[in-house]
Protein backbone atom coordinates (compact mmCIF):
# COMPACT_ATOMS: atom_id res chain seq x y z
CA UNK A 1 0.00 0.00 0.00
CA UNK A 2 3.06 2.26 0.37
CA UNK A 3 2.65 3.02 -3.16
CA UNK A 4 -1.59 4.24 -3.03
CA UNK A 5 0.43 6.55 -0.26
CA UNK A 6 2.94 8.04 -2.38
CA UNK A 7 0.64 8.40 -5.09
CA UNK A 8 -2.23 10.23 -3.12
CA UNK A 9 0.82 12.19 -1.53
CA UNK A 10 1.92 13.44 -4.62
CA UNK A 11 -2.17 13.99 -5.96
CA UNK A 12 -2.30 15.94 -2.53
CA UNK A 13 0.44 18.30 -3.73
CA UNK A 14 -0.07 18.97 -6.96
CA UNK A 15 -4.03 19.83 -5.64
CA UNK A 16 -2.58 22.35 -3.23
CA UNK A 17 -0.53 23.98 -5.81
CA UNK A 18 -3.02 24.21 -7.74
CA UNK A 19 -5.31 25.98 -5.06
CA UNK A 20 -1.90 28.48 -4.48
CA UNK A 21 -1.51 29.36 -7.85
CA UNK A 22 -5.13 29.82 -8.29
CA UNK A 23 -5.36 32.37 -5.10
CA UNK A 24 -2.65 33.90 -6.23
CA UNK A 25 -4.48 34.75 -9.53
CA UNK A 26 -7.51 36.20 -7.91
CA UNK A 27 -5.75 37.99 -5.56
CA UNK A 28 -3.77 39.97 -8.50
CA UNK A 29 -6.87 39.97 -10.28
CA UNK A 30 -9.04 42.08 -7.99
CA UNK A 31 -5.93 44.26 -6.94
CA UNK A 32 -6.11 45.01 -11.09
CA UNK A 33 -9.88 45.82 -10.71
CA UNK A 34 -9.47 47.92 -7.70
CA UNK A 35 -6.11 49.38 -9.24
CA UNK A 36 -6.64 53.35 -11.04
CA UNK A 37 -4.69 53.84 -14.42
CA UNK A 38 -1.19 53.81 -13.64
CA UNK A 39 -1.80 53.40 -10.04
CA UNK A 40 1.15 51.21 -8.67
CA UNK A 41 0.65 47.66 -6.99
CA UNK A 42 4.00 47.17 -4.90
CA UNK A 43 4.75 43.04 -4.13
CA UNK A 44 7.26 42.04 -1.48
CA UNK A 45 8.68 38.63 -2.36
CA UNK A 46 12.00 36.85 -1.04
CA UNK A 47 12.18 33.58 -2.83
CA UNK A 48 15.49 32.42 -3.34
CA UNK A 49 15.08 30.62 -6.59
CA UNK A 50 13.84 31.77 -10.18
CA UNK A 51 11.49 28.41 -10.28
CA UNK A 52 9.90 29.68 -6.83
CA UNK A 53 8.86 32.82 -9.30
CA UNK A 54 7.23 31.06 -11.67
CA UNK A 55 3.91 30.79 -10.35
CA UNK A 56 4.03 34.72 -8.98
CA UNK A 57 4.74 35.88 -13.20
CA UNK A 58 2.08 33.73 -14.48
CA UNK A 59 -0.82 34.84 -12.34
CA UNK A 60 0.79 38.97 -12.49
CA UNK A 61 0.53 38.39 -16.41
CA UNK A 62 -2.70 36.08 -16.15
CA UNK A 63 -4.28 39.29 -14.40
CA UNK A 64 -3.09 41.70 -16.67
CA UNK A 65 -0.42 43.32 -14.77
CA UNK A 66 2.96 44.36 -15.30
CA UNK A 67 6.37 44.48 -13.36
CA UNK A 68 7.90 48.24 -13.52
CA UNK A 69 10.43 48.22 -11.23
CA UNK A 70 11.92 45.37 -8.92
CA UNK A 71 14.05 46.65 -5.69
CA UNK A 72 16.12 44.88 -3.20
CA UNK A 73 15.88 46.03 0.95
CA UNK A 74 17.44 44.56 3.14
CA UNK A 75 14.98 42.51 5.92
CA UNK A 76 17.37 40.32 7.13
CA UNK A 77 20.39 40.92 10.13
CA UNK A 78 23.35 39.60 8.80
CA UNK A 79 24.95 38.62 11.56
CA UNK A 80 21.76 36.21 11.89
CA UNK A 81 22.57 34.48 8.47
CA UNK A 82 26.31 33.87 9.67
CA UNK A 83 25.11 32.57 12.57
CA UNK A 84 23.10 29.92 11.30
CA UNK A 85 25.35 29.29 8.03
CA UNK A 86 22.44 29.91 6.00
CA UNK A 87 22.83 30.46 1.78
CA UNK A 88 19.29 32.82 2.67
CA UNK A 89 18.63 35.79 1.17
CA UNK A 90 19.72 38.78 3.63
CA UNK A 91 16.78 41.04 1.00
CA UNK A 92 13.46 40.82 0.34
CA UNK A 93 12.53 41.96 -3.16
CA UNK A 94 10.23 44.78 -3.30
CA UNK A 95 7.87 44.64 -6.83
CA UNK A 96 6.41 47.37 -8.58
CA UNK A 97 3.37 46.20 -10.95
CA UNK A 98 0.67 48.49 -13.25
CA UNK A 99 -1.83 47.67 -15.03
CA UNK A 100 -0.65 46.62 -18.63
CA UNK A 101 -1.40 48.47 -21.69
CA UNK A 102 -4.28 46.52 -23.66
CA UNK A 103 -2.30 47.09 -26.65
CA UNK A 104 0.23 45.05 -25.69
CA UNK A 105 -0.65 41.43 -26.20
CA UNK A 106 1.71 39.54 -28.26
CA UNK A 107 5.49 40.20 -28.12
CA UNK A 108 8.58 38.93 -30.55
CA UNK A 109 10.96 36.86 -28.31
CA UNK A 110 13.90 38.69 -30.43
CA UNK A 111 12.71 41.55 -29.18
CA UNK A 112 12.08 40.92 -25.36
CA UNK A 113 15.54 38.66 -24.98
CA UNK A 114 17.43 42.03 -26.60
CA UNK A 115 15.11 44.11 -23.67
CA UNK A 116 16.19 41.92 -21.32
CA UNK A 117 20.49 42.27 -22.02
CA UNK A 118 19.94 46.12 -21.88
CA UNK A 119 18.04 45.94 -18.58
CA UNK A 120 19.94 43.48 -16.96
CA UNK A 121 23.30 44.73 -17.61
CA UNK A 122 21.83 48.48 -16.11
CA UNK A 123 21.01 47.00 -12.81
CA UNK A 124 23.65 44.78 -12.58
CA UNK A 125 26.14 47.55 -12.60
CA UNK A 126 23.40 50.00 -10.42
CA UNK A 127 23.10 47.14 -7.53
CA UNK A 128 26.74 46.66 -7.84
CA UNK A 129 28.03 50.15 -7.06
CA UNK A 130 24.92 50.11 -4.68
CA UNK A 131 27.13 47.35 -2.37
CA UNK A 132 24.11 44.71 -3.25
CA UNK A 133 26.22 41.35 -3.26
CA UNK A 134 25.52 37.47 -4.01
CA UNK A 135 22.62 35.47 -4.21
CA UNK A 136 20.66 39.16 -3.52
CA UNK A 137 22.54 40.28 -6.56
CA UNK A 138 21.08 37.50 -8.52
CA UNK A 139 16.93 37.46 -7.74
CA UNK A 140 17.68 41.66 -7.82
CA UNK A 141 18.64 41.20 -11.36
CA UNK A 142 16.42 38.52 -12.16
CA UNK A 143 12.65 40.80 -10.76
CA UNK A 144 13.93 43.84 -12.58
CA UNK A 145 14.34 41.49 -15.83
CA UNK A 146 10.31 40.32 -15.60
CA UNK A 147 9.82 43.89 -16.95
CA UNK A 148 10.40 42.85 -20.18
CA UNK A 149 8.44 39.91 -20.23
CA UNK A 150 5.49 40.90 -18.21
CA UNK A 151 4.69 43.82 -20.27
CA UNK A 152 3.19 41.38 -22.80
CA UNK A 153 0.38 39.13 -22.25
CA UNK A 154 2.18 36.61 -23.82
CA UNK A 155 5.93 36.32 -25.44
CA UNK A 156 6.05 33.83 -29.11
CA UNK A 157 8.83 32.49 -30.94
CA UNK A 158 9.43 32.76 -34.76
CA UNK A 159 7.15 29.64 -34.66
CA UNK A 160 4.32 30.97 -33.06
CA UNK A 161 4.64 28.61 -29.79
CA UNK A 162 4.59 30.22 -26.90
CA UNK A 163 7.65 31.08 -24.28
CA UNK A 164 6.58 29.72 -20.78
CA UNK A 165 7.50 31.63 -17.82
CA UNK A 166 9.66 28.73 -16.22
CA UNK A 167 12.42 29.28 -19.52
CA UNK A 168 11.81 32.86 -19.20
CA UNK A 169 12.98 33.20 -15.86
CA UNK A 170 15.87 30.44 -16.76
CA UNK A 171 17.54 32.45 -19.56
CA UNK A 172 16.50 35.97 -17.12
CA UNK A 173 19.20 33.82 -14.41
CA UNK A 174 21.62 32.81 -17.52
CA UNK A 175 21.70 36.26 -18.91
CA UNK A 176 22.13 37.79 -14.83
CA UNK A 177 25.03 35.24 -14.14
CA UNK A 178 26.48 36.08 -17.12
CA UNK A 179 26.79 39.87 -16.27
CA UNK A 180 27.71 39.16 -13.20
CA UNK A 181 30.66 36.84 -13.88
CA UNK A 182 31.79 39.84 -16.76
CA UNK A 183 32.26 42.07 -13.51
CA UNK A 184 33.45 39.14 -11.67
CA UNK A 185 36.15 38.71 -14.13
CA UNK A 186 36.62 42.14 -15.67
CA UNK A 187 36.24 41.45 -19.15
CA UNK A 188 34.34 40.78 -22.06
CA UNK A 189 31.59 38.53 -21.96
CA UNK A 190 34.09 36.61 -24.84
CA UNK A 191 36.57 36.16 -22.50
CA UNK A 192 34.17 34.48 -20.13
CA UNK A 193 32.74 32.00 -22.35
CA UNK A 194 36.15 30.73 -23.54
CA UNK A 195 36.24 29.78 -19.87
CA UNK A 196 34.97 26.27 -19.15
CA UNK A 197 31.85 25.62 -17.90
CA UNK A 198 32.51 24.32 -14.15
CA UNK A 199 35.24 26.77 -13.63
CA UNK A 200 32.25 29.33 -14.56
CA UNK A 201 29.87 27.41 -11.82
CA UNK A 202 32.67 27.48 -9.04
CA UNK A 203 33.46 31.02 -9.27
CA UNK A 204 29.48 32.08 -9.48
CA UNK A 205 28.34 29.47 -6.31
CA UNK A 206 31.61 30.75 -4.32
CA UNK A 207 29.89 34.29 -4.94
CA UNK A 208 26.19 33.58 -4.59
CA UNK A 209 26.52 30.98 -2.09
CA UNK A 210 29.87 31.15 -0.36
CA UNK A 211 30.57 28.30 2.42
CA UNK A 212 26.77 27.97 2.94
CA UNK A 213 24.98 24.38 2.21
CA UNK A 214 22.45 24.65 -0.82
CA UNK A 215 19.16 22.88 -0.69
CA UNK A 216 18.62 20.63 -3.74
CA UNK A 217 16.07 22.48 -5.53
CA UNK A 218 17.68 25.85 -5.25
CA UNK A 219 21.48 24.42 -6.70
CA UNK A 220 19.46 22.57 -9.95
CA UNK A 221 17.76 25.47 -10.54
CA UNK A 222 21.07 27.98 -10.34
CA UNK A 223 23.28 24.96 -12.18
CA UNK A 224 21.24 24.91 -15.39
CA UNK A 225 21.55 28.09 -16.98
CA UNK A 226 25.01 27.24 -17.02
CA UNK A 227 25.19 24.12 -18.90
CA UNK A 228 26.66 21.84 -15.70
CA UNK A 229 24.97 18.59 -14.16
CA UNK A 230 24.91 17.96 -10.42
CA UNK A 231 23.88 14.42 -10.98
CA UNK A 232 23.69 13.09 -14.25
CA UNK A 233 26.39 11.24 -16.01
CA UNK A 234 29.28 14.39 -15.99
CA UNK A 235 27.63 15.61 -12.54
CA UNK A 236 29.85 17.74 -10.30
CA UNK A 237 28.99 15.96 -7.25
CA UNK A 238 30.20 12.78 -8.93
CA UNK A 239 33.55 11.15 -9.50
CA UNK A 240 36.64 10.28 -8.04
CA UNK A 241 37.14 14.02 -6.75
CA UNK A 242 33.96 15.89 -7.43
CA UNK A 243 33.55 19.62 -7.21
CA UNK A 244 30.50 19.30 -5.08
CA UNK A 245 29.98 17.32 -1.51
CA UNK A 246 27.03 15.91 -1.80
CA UNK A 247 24.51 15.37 1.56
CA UNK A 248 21.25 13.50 1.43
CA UNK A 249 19.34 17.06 -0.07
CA UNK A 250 21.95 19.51 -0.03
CA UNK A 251 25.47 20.62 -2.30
CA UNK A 252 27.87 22.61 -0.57
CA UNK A 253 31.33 22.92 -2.35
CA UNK A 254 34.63 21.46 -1.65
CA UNK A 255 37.83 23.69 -1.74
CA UNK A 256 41.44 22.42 -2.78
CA UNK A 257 42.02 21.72 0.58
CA UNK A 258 39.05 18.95 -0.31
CA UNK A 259 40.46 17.96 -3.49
CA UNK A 260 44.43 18.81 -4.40
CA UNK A 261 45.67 15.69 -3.02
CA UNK A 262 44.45 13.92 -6.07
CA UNK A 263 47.56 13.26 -8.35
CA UNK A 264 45.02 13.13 -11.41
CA UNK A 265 43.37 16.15 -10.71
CA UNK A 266 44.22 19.01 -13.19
CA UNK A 267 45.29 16.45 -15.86
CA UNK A 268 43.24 15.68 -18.56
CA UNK A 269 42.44 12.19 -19.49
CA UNK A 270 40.75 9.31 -21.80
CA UNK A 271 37.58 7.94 -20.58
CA UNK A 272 36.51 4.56 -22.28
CA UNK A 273 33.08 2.84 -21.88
CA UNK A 274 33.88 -0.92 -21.70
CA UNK A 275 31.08 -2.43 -24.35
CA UNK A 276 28.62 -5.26 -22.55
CA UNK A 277 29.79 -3.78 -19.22
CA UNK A 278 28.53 -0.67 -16.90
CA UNK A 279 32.64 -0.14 -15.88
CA UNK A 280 34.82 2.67 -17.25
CA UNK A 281 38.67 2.56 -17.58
CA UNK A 282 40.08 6.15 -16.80
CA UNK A 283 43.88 6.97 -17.86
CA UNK A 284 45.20 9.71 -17.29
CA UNK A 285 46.90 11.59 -19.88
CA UNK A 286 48.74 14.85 -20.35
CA UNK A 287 46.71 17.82 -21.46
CA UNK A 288 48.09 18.36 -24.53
CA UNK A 289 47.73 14.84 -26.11
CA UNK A 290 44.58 13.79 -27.86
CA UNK A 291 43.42 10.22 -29.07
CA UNK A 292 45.67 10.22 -31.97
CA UNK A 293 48.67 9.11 -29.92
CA UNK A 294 46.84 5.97 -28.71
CA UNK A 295 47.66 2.74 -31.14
CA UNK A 296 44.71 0.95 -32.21
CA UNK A 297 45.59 -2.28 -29.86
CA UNK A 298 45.83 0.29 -26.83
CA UNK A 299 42.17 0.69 -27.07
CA UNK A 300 41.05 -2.35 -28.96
CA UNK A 301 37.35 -2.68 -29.96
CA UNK A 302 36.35 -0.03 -27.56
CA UNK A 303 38.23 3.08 -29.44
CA UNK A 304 34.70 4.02 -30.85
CA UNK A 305 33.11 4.62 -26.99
CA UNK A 306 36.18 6.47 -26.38
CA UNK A 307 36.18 10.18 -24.97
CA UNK A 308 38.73 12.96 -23.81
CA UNK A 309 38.11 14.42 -21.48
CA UNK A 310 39.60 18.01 -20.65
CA UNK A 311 40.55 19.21 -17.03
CA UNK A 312 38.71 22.58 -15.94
CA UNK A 313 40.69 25.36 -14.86
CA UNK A 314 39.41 24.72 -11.24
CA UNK A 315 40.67 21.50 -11.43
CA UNK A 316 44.22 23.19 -12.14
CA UNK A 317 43.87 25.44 -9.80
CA UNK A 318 43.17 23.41 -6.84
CA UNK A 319 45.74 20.94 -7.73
CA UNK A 320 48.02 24.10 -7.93
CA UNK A 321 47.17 25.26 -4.67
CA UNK A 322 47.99 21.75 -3.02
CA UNK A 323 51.14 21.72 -4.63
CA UNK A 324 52.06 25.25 -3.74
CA UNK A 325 51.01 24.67 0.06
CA UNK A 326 52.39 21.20 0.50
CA UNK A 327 55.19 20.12 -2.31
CA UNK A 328 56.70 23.18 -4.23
CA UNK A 329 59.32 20.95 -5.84
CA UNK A 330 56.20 19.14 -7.64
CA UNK A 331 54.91 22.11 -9.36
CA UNK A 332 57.12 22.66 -12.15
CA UNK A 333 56.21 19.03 -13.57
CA UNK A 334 52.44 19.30 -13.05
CA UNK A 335 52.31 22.71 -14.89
CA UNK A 336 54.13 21.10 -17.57
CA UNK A 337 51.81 17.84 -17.69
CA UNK A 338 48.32 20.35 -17.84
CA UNK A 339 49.81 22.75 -19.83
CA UNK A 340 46.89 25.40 -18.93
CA UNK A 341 45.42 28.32 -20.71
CA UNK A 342 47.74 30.91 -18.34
CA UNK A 343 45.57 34.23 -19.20
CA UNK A 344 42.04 32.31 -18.06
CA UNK A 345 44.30 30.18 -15.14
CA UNK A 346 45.13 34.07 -13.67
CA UNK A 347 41.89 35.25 -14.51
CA UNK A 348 39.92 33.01 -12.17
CA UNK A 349 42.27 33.29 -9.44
CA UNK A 350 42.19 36.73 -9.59
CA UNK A 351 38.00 36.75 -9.42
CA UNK A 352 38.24 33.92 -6.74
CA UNK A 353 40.83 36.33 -4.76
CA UNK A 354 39.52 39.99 -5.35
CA UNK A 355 37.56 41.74 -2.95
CA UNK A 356 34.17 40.31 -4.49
CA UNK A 357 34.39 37.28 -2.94
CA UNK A 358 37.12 38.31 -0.09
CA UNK A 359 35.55 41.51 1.57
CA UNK A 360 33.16 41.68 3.90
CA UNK A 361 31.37 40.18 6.74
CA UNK A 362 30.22 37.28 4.30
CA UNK A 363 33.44 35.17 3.98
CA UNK A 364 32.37 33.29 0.95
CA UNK A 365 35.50 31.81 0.35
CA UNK A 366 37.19 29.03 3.07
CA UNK A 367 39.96 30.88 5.15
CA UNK A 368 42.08 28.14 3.41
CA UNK A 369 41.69 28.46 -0.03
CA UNK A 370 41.69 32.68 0.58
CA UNK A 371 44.72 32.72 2.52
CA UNK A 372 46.41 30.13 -0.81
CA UNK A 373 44.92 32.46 -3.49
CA UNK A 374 46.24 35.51 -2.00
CA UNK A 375 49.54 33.56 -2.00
CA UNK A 376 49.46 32.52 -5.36
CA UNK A 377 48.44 36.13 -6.77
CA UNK A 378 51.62 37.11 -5.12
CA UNK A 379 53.83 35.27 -6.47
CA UNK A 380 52.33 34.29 -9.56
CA UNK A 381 55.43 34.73 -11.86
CA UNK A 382 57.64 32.58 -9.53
CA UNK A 383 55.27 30.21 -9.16
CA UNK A 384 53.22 29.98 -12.63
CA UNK A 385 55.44 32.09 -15.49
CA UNK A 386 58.77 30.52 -14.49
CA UNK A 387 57.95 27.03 -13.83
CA UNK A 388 55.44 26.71 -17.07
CA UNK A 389 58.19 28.88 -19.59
CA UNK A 390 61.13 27.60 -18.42
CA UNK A 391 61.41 24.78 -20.82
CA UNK A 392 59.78 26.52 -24.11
């Protein structure tokens, strides 16, 4: 019978949602009745993920309304969310709605996504200079971009189909990380993307989230704008040495103190899928060498399921750290085996170690890996130039 239980718990919740999302409807719908022209309707809302939003968007649209301006006050004592090591929001977001334009009823997703970059990118850099840090910084960003998508009663694409609210919100998060990780890194968006994709996620959790434990929900929603897995087959939290610690229904992430141990971290290697078996054979390679080097015989009939895979820059970097804290004399030959990009290698250091992540009562980096970065950044030409140049 456990299964009748599971299934009339799940029947249960998707009934009660349904009741919320239709009271929050009627709510926004008389508000719009009793609501002058131009009169404004002003929300307070402190979710702390873009799907929590979803269901507040559809019914503001549903009732005709539209988000004008989206603030961020602080409601929350900080020294409260230190004391409980919480990844909470330390703002509320304040909302700003009207009553839409009946002209507006059908807008060009083109259109909106090219709204959304220009309004984004302005309150990114006003919250910024404002102080506003972290996961506030984020859902900030992400109510003042449901300007541009509210104003319409609904958004199409060149098809015709409609754009729900739930990949709405997901590419308003994508386009706010993005900005973010621009300042982050002081330079062109470009630049960032040439920067792999879980060096990216590090360096954005480290700011959003700091130290703090991450409930399930919240770190799948923040992950997938950003191409990464948690779980599936290249999750973070899997692995020999993941980039994620993993506990029952929470992510928290690990720092090279965690990891640099690992003699194969920071190297890039082969990854073959055994055919008629679930096993995998890992070797580990030097960066620089791809799958042309292997004879035939090395891999036998399973060169066709046969993969290389490419070390992030995190992975470098922690294994660097490790190396630099606890055997110097090793880290002229690792450099040479990873053979990293060195403009993106001092890039990330540099956002992991600047005052972003390092000032403040937050601490959103482990005294540790702060205390090695700084260390690094000193002595980068000693320790990265020399050793990687000295034999070319």
């Amino acid at each position: 019978m456990k299964w009748l239980r599971m299934r009339n718990d799940i029947q249960g919740e998707k009934k009660a949602r349904r009741a919320y999302e239709e009271m929050m409807f009627q709510s926004f719908k008389e508000a719009f009745r009793a609501l002058k022209p131009n009169a404004p309707m002003v929300l307070v809302y402190a979710h702390k993920t873009t799907a929590g939003w979803t269901t507040l968007v559809d019914a503001l649209r549903r009732a005709g309304l539209v988000v004008t301006e989206s603030w961020p006050l602080q409601t929350e004592r900080r020294g409260r969310l230190l004391e409980i090591g919480s990844a909470a929001l330390a703002s509320s977001i304040f909302l700003v709605a009207r009553k839409r334009e009946e002209s507006a009823t059908v807008g060009d997703y083109a259109q909106v996504r090219s709204e959304l970059e220009e309004i984004i990118r302005e309150r990114v850099e006003t919250l910024w200079s404002m102080g506003i840090s972290g996961a506030d910084l984020v859902i900030a960003c992400v109510g003042a971009g449901l300007k541009a998508f509210t104003r319409y009663q609904r958004v199409e694409l060149p098809n015709g189909d409609e754009v729900p609210a739930e990949r709405f919100l997901s590419e308003v998060e994508g386009v706010v990380l993005d900005t973010i990780l621009e300042k982050l890194f002081g330079v062109s968006r470009y630049s960032v993307s040439a920067v792999d994709a879980p060096t990216r996620f590090y360096v954005l959790w480290r700011y959003a989230y700091g130290r703090a434990e991450v409930d399930a929900g919240e770190a799948i929603v923040f992950a997938y704008p950003q191409g990464v897995e948690l779980d599936g087959p290249q999750g973070l939290s899997l692995g020999r040495n993941p980039l994620l610690y993993k506990k029952k229904n929470k992510y928290c992430l690990r720092d090279f103190t965690d990891r640099g141990q690992d003699e194969k971290l920071g190297l890039s290697y082969v990854e073959t899928i055994v055919s008629g078996s679930r096993s995998r054979r890992r070797m580990a390679q030097r960066a620089s060498e791809t799958l042309s080097l292997f004879e035939p015989e090395e891999l036998g009939e399973t060169a066709a399921n046969t993969l290389l895979r490419e070390a992030s820059l995190i992975d470098v970097l922690h294994r660097l750290l490790w190396l630099m804290e606890n055997s110097t004399a090793q880290v002229s030959e690792f450099l040479d085996q990873a053979q990293p990009n060195v403009e993106q290698l001092r890039l990330v250091t540099q956002a992991l170690a600047g005052p972003a992540l390092q000032g403040g009562s937050g601490r959103l980096t482990t005294d540790s890996e702060s205390a090695a970065l700084q260390k690094l950044i000193a002595n980068w030409r000693h320790i990265v130039e020399d050793n990687l140049f000295r034999k070319r």
